[in-house]
C-alpha atoms as a PDB file:
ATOM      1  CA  UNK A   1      -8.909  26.048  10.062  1.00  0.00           C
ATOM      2  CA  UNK A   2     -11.590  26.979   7.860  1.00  0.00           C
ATOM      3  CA  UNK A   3     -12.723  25.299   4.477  1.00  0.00           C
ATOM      4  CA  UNK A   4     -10.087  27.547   1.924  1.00  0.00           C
ATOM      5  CA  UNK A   5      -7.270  26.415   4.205  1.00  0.00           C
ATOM      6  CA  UNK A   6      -8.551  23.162   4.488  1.00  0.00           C
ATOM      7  CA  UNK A   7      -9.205  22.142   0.725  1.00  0.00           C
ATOM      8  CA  UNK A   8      -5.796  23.095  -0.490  1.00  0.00           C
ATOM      9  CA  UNK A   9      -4.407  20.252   2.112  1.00  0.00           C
ATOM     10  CA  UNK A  10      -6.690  17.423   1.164  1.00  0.00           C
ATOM     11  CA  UNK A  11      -4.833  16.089  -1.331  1.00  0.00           C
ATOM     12  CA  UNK A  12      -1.428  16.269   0.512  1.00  0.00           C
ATOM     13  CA  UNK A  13      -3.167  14.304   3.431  1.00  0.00           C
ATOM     14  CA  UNK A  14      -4.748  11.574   1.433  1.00  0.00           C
ATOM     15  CA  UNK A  15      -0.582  11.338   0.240  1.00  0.00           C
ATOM     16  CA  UNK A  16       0.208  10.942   3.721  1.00  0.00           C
ATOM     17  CA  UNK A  17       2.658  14.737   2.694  1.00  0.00           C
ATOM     18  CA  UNK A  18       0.951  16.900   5.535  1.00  0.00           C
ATOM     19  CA  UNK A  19       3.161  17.095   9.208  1.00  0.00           C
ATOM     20  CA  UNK A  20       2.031  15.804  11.993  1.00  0.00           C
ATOM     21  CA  UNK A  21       0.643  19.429  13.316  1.00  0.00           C
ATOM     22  CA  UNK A  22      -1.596  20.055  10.018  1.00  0.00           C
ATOM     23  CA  UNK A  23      -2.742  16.556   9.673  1.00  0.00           C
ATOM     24  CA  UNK A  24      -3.916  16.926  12.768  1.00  0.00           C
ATOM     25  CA  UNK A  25      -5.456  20.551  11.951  1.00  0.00           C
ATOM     26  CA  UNK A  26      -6.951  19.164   9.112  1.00  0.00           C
ATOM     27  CA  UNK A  27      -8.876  15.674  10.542  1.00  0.00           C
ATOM     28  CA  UNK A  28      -9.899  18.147  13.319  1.00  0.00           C
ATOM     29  CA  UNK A  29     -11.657  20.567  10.173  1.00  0.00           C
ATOM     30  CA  UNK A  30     -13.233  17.250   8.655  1.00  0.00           C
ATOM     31  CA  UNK A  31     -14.850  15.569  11.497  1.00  0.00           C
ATOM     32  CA  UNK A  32     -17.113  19.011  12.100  1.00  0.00           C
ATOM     33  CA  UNK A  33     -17.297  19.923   8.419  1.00  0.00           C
ATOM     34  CA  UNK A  34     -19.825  17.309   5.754  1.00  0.00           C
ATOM     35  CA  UNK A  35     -18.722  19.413   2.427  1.00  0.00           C
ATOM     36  CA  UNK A  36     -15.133  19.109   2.703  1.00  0.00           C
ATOM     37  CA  UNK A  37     -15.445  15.727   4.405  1.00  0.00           C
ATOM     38  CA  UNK A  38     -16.927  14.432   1.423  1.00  0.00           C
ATOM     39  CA  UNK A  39     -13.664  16.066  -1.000  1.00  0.00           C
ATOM     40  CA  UNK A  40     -11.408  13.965   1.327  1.00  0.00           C
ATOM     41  CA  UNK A  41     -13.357  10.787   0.674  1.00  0.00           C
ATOM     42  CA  UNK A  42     -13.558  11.552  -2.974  1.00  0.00           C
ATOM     43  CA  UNK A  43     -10.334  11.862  -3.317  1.00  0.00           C
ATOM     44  CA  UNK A  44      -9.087   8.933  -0.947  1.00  0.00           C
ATOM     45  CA  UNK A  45     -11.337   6.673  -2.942  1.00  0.00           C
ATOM     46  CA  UNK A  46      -9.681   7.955  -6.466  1.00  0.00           C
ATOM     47  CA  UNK A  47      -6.378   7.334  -5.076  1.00  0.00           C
ATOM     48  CA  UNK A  48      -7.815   3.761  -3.235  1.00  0.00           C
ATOM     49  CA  UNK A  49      -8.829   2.812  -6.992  1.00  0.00           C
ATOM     50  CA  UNK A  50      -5.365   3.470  -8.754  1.00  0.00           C
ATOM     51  CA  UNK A  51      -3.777   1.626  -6.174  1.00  0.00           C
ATOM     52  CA  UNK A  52      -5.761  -1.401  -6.893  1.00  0.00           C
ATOM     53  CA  UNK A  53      -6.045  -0.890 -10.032  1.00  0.00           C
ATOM     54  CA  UNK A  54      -4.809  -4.314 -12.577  1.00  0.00           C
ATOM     55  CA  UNK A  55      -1.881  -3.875 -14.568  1.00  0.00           C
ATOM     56  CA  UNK A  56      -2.197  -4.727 -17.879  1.00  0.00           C
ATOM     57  CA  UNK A  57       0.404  -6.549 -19.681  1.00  0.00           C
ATOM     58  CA  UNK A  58       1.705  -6.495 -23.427  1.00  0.00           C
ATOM     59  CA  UNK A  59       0.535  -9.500 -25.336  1.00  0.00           C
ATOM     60  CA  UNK A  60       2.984 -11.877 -26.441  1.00  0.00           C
ATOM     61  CA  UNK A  61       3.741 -11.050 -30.063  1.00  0.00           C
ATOM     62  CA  UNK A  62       2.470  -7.700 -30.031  1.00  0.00           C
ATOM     63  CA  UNK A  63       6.148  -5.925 -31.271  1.00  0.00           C
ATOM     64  CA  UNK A  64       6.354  -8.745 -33.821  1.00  0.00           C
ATOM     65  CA  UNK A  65       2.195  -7.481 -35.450  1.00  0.00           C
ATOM     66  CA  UNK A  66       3.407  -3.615 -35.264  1.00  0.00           C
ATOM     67  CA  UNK A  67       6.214  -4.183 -37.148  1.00  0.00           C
ATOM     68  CA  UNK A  68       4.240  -6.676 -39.698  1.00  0.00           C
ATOM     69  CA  UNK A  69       1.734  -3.682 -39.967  1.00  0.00           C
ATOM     70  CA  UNK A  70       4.310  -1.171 -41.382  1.00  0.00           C
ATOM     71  CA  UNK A  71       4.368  -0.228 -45.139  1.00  0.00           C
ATOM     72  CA  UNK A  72       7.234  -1.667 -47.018  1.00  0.00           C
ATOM     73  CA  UNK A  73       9.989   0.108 -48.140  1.00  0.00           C
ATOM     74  CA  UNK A  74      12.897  -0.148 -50.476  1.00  0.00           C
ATOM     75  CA  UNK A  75      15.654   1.604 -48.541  1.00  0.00           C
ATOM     76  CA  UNK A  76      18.379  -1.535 -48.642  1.00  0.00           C
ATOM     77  CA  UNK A  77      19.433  -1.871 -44.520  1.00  0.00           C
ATOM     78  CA  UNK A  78      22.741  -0.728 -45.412  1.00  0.00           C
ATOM     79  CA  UNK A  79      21.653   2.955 -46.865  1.00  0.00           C
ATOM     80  CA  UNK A  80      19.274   2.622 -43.614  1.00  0.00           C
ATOM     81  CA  UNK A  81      22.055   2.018 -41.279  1.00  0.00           C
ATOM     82  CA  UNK A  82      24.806   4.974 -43.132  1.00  0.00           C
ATOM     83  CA  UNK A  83      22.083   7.566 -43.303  1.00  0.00           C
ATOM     84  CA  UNK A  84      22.363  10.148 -40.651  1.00  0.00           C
ATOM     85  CA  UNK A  85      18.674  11.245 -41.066  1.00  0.00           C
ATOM     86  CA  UNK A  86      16.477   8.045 -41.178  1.00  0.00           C
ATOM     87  CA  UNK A  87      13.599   9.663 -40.556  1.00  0.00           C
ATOM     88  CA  UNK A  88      13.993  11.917 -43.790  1.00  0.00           C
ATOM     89  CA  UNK A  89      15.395   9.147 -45.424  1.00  0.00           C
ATOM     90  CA  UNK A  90      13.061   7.089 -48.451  1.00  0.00           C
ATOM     91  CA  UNK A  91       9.991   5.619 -46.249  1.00  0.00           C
ATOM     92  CA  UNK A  92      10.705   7.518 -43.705  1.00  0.00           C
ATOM     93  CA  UNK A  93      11.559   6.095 -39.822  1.00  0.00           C
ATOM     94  CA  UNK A  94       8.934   3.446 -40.361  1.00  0.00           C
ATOM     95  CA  UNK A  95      11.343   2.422 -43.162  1.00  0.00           C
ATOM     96  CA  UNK A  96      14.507   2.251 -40.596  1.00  0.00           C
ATOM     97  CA  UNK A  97      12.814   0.851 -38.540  1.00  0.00           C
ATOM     98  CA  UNK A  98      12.036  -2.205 -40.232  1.00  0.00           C
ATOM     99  CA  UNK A  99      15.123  -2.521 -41.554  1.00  0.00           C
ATOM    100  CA  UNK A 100      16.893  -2.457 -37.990  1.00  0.00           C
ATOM    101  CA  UNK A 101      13.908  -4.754 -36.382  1.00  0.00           C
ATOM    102  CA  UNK A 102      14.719  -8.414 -36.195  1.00  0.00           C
ATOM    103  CA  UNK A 103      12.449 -10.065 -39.024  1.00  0.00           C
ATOM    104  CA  UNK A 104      10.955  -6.265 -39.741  1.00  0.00           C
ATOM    105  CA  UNK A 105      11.003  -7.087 -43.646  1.00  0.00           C
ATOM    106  CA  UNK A 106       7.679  -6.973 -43.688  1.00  0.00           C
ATOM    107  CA  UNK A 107       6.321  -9.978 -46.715  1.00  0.00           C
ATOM    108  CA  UNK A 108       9.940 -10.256 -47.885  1.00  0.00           C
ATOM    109  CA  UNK A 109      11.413 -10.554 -44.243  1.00  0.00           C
ATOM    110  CA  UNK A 110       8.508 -13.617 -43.564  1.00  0.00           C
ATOM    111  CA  UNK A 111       8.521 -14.754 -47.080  1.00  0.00           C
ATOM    112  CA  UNK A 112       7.540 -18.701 -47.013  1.00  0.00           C
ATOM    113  CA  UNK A 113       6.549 -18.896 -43.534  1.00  0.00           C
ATOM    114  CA  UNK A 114      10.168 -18.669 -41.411  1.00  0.00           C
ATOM    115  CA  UNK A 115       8.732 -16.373 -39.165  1.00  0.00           C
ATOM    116  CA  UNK A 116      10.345 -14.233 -36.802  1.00  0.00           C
ATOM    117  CA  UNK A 117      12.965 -16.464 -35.409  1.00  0.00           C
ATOM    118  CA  UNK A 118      14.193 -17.213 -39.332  1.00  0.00           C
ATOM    119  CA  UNK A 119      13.995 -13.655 -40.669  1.00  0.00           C
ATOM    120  CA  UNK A 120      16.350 -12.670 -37.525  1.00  0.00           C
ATOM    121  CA  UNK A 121      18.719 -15.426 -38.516  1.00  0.00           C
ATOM    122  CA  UNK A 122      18.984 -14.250 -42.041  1.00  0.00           C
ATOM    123  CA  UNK A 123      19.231 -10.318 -41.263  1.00  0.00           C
ATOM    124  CA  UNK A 124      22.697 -11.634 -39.761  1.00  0.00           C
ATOM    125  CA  UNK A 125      24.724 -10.546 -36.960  1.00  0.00           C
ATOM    126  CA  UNK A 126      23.690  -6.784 -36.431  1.00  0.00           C
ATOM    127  CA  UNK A 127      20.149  -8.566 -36.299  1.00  0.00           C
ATOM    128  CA  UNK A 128      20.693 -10.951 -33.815  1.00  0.00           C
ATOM    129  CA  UNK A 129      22.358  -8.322 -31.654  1.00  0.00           C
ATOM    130  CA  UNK A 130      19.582  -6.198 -31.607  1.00  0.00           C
ATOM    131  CA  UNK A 131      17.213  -9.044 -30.576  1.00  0.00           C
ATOM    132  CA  UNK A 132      19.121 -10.191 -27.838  1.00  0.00           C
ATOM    133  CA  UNK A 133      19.232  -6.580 -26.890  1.00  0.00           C
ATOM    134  CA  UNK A 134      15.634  -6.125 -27.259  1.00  0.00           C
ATOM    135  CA  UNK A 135      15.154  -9.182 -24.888  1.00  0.00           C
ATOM    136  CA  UNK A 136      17.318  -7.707 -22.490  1.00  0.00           C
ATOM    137  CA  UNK A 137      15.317  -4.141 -22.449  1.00  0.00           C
ATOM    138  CA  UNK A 138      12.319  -6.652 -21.731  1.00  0.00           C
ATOM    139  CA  UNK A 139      13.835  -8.849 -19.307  1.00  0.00           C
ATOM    140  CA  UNK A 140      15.045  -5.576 -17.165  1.00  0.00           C
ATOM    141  CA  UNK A 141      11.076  -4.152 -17.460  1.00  0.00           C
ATOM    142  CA  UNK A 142      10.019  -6.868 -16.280  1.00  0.00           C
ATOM    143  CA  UNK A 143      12.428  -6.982 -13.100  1.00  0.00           C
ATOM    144  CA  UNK A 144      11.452  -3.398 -12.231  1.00  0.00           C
ATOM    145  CA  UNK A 145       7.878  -4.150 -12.232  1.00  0.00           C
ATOM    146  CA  UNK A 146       8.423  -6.584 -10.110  1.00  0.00           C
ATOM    147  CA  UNK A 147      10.886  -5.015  -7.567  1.00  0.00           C
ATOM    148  CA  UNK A 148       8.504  -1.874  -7.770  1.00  0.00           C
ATOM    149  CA  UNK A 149       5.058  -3.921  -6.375  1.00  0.00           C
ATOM    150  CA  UNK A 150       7.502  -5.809  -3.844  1.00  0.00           C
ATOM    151  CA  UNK A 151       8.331  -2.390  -2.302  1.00  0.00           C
ATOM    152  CA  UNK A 152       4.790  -0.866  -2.441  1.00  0.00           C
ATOM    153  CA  UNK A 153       3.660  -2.867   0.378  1.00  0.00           C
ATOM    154  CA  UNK A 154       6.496  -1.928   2.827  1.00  0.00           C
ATOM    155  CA  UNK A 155       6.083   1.632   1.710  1.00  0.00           C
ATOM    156  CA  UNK A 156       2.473   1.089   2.503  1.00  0.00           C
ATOM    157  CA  UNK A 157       3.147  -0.627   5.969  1.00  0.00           C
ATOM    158  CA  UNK A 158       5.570   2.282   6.539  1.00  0.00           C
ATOM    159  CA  UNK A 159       3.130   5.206   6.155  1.00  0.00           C
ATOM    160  CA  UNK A 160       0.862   3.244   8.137  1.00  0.00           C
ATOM    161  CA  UNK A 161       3.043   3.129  10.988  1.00  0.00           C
ATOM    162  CA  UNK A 162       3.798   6.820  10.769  1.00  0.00           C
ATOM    163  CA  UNK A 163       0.130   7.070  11.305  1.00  0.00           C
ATOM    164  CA  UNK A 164      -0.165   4.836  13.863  1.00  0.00           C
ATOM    165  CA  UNK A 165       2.443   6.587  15.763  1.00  0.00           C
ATOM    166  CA  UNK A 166       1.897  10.139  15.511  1.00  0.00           C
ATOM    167  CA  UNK A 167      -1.986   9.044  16.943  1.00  0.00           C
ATOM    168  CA  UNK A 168      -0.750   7.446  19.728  1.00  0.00           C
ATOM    169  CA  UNK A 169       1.296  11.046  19.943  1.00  0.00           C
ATOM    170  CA  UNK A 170      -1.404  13.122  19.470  1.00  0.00           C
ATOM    171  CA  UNK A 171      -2.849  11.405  21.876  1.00  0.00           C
ATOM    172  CA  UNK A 172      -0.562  11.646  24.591  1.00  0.00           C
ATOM    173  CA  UNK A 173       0.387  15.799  24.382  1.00  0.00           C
ATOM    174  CA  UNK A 174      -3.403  16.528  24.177  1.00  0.00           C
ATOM    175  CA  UNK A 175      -4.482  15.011  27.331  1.00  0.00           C
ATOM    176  CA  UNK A 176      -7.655  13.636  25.421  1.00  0.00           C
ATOM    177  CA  UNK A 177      -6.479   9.825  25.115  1.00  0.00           C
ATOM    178  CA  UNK A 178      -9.088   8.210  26.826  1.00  0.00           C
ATOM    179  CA  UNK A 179     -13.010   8.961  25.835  1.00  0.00           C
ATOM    180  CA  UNK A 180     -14.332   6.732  28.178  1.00  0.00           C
ATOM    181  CA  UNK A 181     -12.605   5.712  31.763  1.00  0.00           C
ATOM    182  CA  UNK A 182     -13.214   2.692  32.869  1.00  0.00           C
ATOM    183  CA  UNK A 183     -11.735  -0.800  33.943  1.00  0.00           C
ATOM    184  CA  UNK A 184     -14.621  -2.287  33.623  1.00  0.00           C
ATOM    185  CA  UNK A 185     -15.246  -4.294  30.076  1.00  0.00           C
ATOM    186  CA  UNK A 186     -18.871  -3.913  30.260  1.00  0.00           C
ATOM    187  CA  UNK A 187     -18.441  -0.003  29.864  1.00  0.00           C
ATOM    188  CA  UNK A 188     -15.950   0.088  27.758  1.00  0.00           C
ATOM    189  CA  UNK A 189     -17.080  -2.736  25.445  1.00  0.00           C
ATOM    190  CA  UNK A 190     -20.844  -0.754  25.381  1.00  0.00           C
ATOM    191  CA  UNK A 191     -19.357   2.530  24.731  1.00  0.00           C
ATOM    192  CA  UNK A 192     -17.966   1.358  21.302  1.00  0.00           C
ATOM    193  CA  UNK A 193     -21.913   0.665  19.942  1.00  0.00           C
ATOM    194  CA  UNK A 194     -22.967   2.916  17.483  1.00  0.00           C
ATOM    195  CA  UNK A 195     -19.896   4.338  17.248  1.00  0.00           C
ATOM    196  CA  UNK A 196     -18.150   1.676  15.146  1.00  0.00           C
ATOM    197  CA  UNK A 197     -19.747  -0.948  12.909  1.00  0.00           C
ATOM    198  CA  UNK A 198     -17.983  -3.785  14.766  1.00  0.00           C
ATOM    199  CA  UNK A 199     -17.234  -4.885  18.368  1.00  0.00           C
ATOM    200  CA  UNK A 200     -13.551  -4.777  19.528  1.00  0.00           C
ATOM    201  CA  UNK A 201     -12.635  -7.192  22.258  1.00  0.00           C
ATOM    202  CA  UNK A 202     -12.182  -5.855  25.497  1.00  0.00           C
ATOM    203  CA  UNK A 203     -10.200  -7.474  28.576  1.00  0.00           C
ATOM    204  CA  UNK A 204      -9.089  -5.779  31.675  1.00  0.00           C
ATOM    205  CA  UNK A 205      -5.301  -7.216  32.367  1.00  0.00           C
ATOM    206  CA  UNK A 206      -4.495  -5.510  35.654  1.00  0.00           C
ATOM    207  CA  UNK A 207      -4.162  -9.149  37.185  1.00  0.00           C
ATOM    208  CA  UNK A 208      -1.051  -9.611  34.375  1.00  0.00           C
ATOM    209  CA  UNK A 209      -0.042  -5.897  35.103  1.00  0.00           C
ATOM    210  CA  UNK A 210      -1.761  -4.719  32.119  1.00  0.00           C
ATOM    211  CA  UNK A 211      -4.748  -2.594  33.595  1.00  0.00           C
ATOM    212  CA  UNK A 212      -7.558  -1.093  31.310  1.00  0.00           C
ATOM    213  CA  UNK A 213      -7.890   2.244  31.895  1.00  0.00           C
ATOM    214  CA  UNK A 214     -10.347   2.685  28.483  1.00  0.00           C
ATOM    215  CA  UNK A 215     -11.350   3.489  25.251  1.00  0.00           C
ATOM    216  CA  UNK A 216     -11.330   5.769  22.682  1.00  0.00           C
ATOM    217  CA  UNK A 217     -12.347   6.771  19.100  1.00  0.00           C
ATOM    218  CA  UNK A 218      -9.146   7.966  16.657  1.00  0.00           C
ATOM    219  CA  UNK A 219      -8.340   8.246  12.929  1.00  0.00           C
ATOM    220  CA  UNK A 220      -5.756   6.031  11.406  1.00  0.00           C
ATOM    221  CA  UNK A 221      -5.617   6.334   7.740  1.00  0.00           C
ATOM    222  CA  UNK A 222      -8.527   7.631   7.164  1.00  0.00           C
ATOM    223  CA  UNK A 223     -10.490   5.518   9.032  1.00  0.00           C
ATOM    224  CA  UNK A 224     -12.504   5.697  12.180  1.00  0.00           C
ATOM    225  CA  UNK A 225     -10.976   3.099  14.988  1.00  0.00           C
ATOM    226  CA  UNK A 226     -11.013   1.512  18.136  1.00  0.00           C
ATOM    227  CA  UNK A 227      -8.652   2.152  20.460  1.00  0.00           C
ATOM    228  CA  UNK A 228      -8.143   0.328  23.721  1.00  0.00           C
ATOM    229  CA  UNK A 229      -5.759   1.989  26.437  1.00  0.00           C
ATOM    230  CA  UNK A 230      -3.681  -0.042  28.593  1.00  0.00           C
ATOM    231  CA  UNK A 231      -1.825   0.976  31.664  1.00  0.00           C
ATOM    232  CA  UNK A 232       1.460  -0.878  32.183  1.00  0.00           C
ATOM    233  CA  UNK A 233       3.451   0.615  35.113  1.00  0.00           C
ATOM    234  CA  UNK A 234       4.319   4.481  34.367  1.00  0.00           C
ATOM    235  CA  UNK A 235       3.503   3.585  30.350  1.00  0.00           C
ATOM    236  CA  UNK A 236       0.655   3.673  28.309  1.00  0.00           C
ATOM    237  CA  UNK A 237      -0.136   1.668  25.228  1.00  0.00           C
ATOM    238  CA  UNK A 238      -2.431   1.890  22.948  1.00  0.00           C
ATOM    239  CA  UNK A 239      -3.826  -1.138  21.283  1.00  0.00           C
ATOM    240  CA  UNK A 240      -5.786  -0.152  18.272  1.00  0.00           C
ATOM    241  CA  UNK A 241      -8.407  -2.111  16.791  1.00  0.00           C
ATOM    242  CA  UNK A 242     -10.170  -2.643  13.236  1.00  0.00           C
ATOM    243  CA  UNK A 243     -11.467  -5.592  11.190  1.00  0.00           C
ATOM    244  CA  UNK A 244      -9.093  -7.290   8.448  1.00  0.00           C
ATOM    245  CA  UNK A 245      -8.570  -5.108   5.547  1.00  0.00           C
ATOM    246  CA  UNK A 246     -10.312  -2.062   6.668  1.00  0.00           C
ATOM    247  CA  UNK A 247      -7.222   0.173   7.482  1.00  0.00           C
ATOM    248  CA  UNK A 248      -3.333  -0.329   6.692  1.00  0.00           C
ATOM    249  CA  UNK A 249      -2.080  -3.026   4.555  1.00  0.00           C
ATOM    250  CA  UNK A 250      -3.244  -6.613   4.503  1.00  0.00           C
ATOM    251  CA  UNK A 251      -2.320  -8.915   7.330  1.00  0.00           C
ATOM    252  CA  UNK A 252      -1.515 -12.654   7.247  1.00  0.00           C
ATOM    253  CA  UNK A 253      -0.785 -14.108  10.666  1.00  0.00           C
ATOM    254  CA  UNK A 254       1.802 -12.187  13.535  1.00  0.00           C
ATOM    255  CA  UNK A 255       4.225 -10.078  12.605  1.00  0.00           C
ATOM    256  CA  UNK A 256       7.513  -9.469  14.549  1.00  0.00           C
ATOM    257  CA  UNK A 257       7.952  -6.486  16.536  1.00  0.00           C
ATOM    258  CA  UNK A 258       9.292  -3.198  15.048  1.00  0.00           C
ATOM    259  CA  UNK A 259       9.873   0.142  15.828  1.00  0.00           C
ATOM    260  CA  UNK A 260       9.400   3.701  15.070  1.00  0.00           C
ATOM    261  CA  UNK A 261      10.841   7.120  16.335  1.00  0.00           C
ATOM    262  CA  UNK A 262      11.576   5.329  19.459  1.00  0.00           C
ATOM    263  CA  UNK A 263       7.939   3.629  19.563  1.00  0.00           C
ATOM    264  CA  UNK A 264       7.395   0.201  20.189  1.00  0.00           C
ATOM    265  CA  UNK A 265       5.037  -1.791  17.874  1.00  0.00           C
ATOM    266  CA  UNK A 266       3.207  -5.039  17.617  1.00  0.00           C
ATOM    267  CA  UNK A 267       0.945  -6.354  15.140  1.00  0.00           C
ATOM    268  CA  UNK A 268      -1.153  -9.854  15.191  1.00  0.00           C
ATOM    269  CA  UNK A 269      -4.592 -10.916  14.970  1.00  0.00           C
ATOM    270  CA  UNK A 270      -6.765 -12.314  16.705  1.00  0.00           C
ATOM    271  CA  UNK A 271     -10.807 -12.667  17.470  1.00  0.00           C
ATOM    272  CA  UNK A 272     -11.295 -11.852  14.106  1.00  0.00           C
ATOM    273  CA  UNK A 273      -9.522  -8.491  14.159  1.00  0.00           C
ATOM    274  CA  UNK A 274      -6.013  -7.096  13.570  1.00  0.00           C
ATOM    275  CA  UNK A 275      -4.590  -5.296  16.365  1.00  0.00           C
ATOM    276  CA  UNK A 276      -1.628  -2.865  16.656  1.00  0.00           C
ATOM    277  CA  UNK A 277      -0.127  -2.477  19.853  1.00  0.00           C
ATOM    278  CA  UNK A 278       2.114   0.688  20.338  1.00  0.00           C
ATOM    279  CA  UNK A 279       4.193   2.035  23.411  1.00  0.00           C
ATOM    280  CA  UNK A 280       7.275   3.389  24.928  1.00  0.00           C
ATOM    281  CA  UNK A 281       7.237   0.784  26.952  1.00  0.00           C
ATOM    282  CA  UNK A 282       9.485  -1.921  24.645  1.00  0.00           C
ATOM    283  CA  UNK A 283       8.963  -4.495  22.823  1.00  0.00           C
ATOM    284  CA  UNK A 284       8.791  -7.035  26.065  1.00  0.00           C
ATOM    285  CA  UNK A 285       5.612  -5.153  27.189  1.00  0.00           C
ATOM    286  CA  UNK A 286       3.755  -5.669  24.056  1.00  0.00           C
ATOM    287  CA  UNK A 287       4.692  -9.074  23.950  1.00  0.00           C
ATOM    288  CA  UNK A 288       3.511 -10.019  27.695  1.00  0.00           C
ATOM    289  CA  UNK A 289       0.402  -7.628  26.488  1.00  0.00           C
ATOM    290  CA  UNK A 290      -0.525  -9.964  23.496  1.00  0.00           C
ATOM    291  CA  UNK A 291       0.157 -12.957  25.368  1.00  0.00           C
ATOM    292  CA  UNK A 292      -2.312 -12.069  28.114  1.00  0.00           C
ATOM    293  CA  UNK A 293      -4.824 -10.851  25.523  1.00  0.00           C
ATOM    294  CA  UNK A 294      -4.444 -13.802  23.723  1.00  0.00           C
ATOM    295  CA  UNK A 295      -4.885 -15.918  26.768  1.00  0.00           C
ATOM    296  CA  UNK A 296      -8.028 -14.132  28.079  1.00  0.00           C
ATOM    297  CA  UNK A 297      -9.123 -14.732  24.311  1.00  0.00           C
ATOM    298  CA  UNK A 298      -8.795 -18.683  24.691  1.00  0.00           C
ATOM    299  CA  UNK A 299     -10.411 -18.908  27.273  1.00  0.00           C
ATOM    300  CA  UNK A 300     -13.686 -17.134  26.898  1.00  0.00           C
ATOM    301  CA  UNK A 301     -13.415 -19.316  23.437  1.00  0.00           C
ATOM    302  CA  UNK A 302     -13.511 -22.424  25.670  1.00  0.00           C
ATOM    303  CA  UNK A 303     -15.818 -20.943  28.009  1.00  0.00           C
ATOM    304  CA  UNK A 304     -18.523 -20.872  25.292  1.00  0.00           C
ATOM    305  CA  UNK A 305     -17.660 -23.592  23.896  1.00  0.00           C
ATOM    306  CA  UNK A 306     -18.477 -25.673  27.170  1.00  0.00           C
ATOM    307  CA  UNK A 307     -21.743 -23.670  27.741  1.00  0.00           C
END
């Protein structure tokens, strides 16, 4: 893939739209190309900053100034409400407008300080309806704001597993899942230096019947990783590796298992990084995998802590 196939797809890969195959075509053009690396980093920082970006709400009492704020007008609400062209009508739709709006009078609607719940009262019943309706319209904006940032995380988690998974495949049909083979932690640990900016801990399990085979180095969203190979009878899994916050949605404490495309996955944290554990193997694997990770974990804790 060259840089006019490659541009074109940028866009659709920061989206997470590309399949599996030109994802993969395309992260393989960016890691050997700077010019078009740095489009894909533009553009994953544009759409990082209207993700993030605050939402600003409507001021209390900001419907109630507009309407204060249009001209008067003497078109009596009845004419208003029988004329089939408000808009043409005397004042124009401003006009119908306040004549429909709960307490829209303008100085006449407010006169001696009722305000907006009095001037509704007084416009009567067709008045009153169209407040409650209004508060309705409001009440139902609000809910959808609401259910819309509940589901953006899940969405988030969702492509984020996607990811996760078609790595670990990638990995697997390529025959390039390990970058350095070892069982030993010291060269595997080492390995990692220079390559990431942090230090992933590494344990070799083979005594719980999770042996290291290695390491290697993989994207996942964006984002360079750490990825720690386990061997677990006939299955691999792939434990990958990053600091809080730096790939995939924010994590608070363990999360139960789930499951993609017939992938088994696992995410907790622990030493100070989140880890994602994914496999064939089922969902008992990655559980005896964290355990014994977790275990090793402890106990170099106490081990320092007695030296």
């Amino acid at each position: 893939m060259n840089c006019n196939e490659a541009r074109p797809l940028v866009d659709a890969s920061v989206d997470r739209e590309l399949s599996a195959a030109d994802e993969w075509r395309v992260r393989e053009h960016l890691a050997g190309c700077e010019q078009c690396r740095r489009v894909a980093d533009d553009a994953q920082a544009i759409s990082r900053m209207i993700r993030t970006a605050p939402y600003h709400r409507a001021p209390a009492g900001l419907a109630a100034r507009i309407v204060a704020a249009l001209p008067a007008t003497d078109l009596p609400p009845a004419k208003a409400m029988s004329s089939p062209t408000p808009a043409r009508a005397s004042g124009g739709w401003r006009a119908w407008l306040r004549n429909w709006w709960p307490g829209g009078g303008g100085a006449r609607g407010n006169a001696g300080g009722r305000g907006w719940g009095a001037a509704s009262v007084n416009a009567g019943p067709r008045a009153a309806t169209l407040a409650w309706f209004g508060c309705a319209v409001l009440i139902l904006c609000a809910l959808a704001v609401i259910a819309t940032l509940q589901l953006r995380r899940p969405a988030a988690e969702m492509a984020f597993v996607d990811d996760l998974v078609s790595s670990h495949v990638r990995a697997q049909i390529s025959g390039r899942d390990i970058d350095v083979i070892s069982t030993d932690r010291h060269t595997v640990k080492p390995w990692f230096n220079g390559r990431i900016d942090y230090a992933p801990p590494v344990f070799d399990l083979a005594q719980q019947g999770f042996a290291l085979a290695g390491g290697r180095l993989d994207y996942v969203g964006r984002e360079r990783v750490a990825v720690l190979v386990y061997h677990h009878g006939k299955h691999v899994i792939d434990v990958y590796v990053f600091p809080p916050g730096a790939n995939g949605p924010a994590v608070s404490g363990a999360v139960p298992q789930s499951s993609s495309e017939g992938y088994a996955l696992l995410r907790w944290q622990a030493a100070g990084m989140t880890l994602w554990a994914v496999s064939d193997a089922g969902a008992d694997a990655l559980d005896g995998l964290r355990a014994a990770l977790d275990a090793r974990l402890a106990g170099g804790a106490s081990e320092a802590a007695g030296s």
